[in-house]
N, C-alpha and C. Protein backbone atom coordinates (compact mmCIF):
# COMPACT_ATOMS: atom_id res chain seq x y z
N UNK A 1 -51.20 -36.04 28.95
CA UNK A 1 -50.02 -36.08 28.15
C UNK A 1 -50.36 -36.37 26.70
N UNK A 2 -51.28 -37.34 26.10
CA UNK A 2 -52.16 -37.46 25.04
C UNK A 2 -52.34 -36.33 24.05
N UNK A 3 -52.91 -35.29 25.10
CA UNK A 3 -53.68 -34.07 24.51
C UNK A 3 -52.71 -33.40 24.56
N UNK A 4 -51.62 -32.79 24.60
CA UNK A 4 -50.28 -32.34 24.52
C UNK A 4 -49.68 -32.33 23.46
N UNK A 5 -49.50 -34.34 23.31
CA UNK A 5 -48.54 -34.58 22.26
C UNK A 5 -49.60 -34.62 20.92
N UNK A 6 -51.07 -34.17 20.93
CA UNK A 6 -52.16 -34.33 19.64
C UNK A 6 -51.70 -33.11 19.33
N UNK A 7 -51.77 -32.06 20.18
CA UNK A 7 -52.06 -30.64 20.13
C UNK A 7 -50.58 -30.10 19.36
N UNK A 8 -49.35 -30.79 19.94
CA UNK A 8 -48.01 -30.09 19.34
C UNK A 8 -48.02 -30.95 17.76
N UNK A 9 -48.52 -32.08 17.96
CA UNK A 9 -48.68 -33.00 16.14
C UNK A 9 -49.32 -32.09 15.54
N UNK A 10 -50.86 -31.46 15.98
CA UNK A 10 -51.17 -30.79 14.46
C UNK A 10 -50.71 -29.36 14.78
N UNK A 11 -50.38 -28.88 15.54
CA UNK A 11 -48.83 -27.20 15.89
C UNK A 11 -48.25 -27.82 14.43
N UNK A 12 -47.51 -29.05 14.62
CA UNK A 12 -46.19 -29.44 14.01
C UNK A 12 -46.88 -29.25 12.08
N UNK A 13 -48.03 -29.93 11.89
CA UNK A 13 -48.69 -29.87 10.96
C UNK A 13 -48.83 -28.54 10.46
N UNK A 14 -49.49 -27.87 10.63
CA UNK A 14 -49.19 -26.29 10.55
C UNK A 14 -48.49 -25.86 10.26
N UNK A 15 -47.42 -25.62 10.59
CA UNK A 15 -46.40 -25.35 10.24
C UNK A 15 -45.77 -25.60 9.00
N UNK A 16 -45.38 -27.13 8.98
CA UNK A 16 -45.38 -27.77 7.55
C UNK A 16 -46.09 -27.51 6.46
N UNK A 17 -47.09 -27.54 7.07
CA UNK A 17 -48.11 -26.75 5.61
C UNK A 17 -47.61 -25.23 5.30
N UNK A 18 -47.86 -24.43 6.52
CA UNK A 18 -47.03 -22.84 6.01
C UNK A 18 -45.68 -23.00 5.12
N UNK A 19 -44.77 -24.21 5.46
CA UNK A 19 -43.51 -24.37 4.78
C UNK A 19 -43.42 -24.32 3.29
N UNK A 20 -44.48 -25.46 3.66
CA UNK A 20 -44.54 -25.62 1.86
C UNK A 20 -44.77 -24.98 0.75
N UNK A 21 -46.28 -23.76 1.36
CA UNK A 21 -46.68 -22.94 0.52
C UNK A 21 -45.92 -21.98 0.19
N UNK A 22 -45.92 -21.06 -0.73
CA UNK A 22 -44.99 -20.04 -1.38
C UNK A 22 -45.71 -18.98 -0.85
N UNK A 23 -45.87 -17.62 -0.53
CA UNK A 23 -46.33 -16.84 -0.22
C UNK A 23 -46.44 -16.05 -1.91
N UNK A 24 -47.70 -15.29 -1.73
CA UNK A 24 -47.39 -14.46 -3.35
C UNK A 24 -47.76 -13.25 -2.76
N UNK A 25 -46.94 -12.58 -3.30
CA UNK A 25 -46.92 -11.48 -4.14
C UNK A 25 -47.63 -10.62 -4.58
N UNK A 26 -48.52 -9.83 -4.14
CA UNK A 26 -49.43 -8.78 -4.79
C UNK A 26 -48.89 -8.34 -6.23
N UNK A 27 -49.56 -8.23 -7.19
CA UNK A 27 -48.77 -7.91 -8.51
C UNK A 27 -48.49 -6.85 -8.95
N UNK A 28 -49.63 -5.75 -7.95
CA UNK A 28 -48.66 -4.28 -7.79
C UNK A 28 -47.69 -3.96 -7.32
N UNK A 29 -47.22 -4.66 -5.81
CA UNK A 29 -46.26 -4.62 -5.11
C UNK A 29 -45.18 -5.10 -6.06
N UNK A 30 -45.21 -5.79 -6.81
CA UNK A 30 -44.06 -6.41 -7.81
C UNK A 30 -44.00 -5.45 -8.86
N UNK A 31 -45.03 -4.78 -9.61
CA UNK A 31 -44.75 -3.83 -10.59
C UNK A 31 -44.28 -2.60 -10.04
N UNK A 32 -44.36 -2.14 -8.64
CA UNK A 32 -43.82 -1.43 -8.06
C UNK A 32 -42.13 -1.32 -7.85
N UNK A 33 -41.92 -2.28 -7.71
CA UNK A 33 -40.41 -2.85 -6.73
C UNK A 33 -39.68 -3.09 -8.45
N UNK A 34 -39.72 -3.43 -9.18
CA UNK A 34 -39.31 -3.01 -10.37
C UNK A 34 -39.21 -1.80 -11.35
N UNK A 35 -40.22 -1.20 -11.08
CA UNK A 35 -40.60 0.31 -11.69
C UNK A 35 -39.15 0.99 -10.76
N UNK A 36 -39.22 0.85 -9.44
CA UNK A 36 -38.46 1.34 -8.53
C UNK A 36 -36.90 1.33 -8.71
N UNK A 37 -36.51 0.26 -9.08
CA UNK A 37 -35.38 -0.54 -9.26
C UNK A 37 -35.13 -0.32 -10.60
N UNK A 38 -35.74 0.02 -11.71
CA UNK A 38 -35.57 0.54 -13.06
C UNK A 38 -35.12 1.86 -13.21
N UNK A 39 -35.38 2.76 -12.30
CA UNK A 39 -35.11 4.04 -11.94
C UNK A 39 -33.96 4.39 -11.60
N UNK A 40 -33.81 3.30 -10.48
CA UNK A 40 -32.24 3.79 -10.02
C UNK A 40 -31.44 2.78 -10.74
N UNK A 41 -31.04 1.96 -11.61
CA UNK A 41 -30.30 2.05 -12.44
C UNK A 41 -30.30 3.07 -13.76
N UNK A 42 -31.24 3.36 -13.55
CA UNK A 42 -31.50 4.42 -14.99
C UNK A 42 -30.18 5.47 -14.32
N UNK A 43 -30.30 6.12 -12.99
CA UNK A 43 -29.69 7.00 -12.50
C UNK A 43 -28.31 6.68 -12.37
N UNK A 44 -27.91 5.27 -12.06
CA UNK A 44 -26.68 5.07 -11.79
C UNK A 44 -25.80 5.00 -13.38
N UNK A 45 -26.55 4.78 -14.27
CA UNK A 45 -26.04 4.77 -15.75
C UNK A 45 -25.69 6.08 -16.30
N UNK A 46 -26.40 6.91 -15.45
CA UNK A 46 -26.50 8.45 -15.93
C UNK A 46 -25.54 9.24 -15.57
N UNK A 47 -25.40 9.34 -14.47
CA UNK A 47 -24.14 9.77 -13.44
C UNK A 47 -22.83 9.29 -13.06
N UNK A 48 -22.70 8.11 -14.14
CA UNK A 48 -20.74 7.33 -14.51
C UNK A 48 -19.93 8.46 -15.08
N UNK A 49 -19.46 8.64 -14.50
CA UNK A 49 -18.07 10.16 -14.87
C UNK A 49 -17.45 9.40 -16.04
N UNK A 50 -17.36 10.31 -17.23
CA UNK A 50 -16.12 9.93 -18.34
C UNK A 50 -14.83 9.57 -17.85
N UNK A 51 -14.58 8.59 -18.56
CA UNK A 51 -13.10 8.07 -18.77
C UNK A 51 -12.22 9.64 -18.69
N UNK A 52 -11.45 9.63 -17.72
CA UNK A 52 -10.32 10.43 -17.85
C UNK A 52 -9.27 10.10 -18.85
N UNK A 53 -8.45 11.34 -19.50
CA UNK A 53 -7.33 11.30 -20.12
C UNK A 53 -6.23 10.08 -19.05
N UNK A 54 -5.39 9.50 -19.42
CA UNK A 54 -4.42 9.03 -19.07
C UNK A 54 -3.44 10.25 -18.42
N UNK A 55 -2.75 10.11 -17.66
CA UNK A 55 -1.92 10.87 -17.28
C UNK A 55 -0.40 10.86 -17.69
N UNK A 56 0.36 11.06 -17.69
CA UNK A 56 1.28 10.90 -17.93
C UNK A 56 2.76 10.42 -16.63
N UNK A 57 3.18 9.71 -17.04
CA UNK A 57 3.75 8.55 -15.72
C UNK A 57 4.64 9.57 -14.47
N UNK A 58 4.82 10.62 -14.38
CA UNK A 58 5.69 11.57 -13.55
C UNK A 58 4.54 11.89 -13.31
N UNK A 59 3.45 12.29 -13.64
CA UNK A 59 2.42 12.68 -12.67
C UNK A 59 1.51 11.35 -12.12
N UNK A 60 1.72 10.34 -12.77
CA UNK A 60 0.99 9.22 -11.94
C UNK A 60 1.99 9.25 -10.04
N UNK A 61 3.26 9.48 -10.64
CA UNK A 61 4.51 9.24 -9.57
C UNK A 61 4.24 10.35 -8.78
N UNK A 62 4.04 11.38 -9.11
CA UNK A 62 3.78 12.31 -8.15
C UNK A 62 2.63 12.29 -7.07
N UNK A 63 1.51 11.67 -7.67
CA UNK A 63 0.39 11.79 -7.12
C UNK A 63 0.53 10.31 -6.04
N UNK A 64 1.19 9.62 -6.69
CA UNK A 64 1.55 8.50 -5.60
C UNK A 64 2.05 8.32 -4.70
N UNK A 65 3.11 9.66 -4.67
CA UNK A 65 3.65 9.65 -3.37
C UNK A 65 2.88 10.57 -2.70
N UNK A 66 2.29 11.80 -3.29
CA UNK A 66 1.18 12.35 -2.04
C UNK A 66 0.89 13.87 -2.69
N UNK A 67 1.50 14.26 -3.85
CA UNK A 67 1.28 15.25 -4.24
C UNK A 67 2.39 16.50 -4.50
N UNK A 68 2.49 17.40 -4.71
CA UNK A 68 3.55 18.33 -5.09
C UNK A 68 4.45 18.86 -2.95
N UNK A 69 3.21 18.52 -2.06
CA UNK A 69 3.63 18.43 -0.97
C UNK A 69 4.76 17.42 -0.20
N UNK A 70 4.50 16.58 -0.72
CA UNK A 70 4.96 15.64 -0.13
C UNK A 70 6.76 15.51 -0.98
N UNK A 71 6.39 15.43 -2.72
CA UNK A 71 7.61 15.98 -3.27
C UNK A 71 9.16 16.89 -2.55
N UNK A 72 7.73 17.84 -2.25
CA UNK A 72 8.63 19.36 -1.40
C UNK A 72 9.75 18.96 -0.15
N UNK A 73 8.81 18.05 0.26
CA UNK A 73 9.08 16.82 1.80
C UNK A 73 10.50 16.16 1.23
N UNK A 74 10.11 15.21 -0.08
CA UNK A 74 11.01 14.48 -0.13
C UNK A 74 12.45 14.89 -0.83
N UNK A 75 12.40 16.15 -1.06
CA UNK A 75 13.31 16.79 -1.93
C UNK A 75 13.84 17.59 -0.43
N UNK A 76 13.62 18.09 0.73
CA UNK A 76 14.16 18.59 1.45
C UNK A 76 14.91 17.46 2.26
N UNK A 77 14.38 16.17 2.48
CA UNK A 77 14.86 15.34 3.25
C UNK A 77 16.42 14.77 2.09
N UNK A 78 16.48 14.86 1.06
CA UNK A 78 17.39 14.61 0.21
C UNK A 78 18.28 15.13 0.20
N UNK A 79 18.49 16.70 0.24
CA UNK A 79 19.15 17.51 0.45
C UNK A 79 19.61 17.61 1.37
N UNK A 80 18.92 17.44 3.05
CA UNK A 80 19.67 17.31 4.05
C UNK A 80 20.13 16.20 4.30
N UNK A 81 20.26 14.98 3.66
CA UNK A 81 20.89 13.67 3.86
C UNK A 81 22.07 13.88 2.97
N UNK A 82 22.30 14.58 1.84
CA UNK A 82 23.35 15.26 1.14
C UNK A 82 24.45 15.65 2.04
N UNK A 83 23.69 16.94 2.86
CA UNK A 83 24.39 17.47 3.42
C UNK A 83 25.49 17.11 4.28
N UNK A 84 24.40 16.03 4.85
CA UNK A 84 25.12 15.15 6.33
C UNK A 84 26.07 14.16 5.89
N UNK A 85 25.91 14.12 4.79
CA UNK A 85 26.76 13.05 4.26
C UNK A 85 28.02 13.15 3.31
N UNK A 86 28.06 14.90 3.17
CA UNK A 86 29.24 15.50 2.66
C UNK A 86 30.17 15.49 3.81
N UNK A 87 29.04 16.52 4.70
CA UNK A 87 29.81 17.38 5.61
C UNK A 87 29.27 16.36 6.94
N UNK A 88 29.62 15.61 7.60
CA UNK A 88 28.56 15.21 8.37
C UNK A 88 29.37 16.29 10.14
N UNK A 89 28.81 16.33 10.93
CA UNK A 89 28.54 17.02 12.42
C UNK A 89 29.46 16.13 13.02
N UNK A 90 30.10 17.27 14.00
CA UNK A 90 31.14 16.19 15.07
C UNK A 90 30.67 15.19 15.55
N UNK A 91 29.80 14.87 15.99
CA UNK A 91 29.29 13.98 17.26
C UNK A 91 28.96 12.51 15.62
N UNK A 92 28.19 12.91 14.10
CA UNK A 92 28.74 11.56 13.32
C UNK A 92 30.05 11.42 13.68
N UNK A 93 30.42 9.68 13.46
CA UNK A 93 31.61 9.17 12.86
C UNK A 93 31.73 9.28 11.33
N UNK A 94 32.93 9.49 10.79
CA UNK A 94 33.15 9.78 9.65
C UNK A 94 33.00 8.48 9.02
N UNK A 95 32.05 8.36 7.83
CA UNK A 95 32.29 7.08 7.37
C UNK A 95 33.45 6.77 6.48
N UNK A 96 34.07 7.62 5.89
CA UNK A 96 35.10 6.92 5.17
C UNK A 96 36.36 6.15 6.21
N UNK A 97 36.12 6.85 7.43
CA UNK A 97 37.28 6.41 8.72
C UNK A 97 36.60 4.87 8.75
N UNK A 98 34.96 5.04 9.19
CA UNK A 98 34.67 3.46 9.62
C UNK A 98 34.82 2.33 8.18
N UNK A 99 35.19 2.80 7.29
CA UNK A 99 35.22 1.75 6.26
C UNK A 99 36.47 1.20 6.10
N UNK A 100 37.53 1.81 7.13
CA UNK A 100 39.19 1.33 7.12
C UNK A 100 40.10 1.94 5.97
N UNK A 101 39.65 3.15 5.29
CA UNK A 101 40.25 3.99 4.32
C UNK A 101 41.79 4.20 4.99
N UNK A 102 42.85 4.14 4.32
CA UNK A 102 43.95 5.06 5.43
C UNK A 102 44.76 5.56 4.15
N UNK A 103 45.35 6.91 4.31
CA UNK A 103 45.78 7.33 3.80
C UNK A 103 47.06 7.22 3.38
N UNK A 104 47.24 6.79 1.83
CA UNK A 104 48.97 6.34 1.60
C UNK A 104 50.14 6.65 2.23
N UNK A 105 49.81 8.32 2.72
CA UNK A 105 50.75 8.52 3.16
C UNK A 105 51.12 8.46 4.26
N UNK A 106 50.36 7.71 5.17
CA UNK A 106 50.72 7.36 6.61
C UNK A 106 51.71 5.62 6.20
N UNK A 107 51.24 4.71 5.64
CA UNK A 107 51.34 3.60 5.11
C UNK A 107 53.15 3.51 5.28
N UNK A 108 54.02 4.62 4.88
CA UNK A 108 55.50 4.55 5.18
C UNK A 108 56.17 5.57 6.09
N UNK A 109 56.93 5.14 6.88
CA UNK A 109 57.43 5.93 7.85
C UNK A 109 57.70 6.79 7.28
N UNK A 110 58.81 6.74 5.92
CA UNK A 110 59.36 8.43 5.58
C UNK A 110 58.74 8.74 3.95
N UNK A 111 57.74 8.17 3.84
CA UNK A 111 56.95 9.18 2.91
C UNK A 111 57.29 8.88 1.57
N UNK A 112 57.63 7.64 1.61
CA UNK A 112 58.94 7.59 0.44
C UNK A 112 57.87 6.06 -0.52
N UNK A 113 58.06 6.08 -1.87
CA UNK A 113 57.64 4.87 -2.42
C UNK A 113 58.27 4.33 -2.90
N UNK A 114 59.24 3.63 -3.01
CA UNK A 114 60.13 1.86 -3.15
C UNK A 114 59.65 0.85 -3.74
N UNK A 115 59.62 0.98 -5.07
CA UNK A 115 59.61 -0.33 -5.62
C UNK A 115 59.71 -1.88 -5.11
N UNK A 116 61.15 -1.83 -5.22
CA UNK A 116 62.06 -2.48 -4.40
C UNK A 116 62.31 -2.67 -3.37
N UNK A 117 61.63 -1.84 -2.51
CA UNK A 117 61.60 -2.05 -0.98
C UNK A 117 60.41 -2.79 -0.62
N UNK A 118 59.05 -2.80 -1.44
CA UNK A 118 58.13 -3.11 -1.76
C UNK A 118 57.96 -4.34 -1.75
N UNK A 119 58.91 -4.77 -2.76
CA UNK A 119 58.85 -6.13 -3.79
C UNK A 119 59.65 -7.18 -2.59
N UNK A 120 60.83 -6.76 -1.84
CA UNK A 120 61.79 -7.43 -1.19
C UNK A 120 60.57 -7.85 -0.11
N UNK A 121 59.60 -7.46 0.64
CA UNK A 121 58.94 -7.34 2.03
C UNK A 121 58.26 -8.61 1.16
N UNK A 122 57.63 -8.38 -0.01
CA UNK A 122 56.65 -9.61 -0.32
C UNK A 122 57.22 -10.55 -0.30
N UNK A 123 58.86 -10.74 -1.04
CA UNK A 123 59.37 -12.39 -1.03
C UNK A 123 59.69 -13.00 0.56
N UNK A 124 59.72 -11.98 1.13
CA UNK A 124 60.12 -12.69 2.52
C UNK A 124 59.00 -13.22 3.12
């Protein structure tokens, strides 16, 4: 057990020593790996696309929603929500019915408008 725990102490030693030291560097391998790395930024500096013109804000809007396609899209869906909403299909309910609209002229039995007949219903 002695010779075990000598043998893993100087293992352990070893080690520590590898820790400490810095490993170097061949100084070609380093003038290499820079030469290398000088290059391709050279390339990435080279190949940055010019600043585009600004666009102008109806075509920023256009392109945001998806293109002159999508426009086409949203200008047909407009039109048929128009439609449905002029004219809407039997099976809609009419919305001016569901909003409780009623027409004046149902409002008196004989069709008739009264001031005074009006005015008398409120004081009572």
């Amino acid at each position: 057990m002695a010779d075990t725990d000598k043998a893993l102490q100087e293992l352990e030693d070893l080690f520590a020593a590898a820790r400490s030291e810095r490993p170097a560097v061949p100084e070609h391998l380093s003038a290499a790996i820079l030469a290398d790395a000088a290059r391709e930024q050279a390339g990435f500096r080279a190949s940055r696309p010019a600043r585009a013109a600004r666009q102008p804000l109806w075509r920023q809007l256009i392109e945001a929603v998806g293109g002159w396609p999508a426009m086409g899209g949203l200008a047909a869906a407009s039109a048929a929500g128009l439609w449905i909403g002029v004219a809407p299909p039997s099976f809609v309910p009419d919305p001016v019915a569901l909003a409780g609209y009623e027409d004046s002229g149902s409002a008196f039995a004989d069709e008739s408008y009264d001031m005074a007949l009006m005015l008398s219903e409120d004081l009572q």
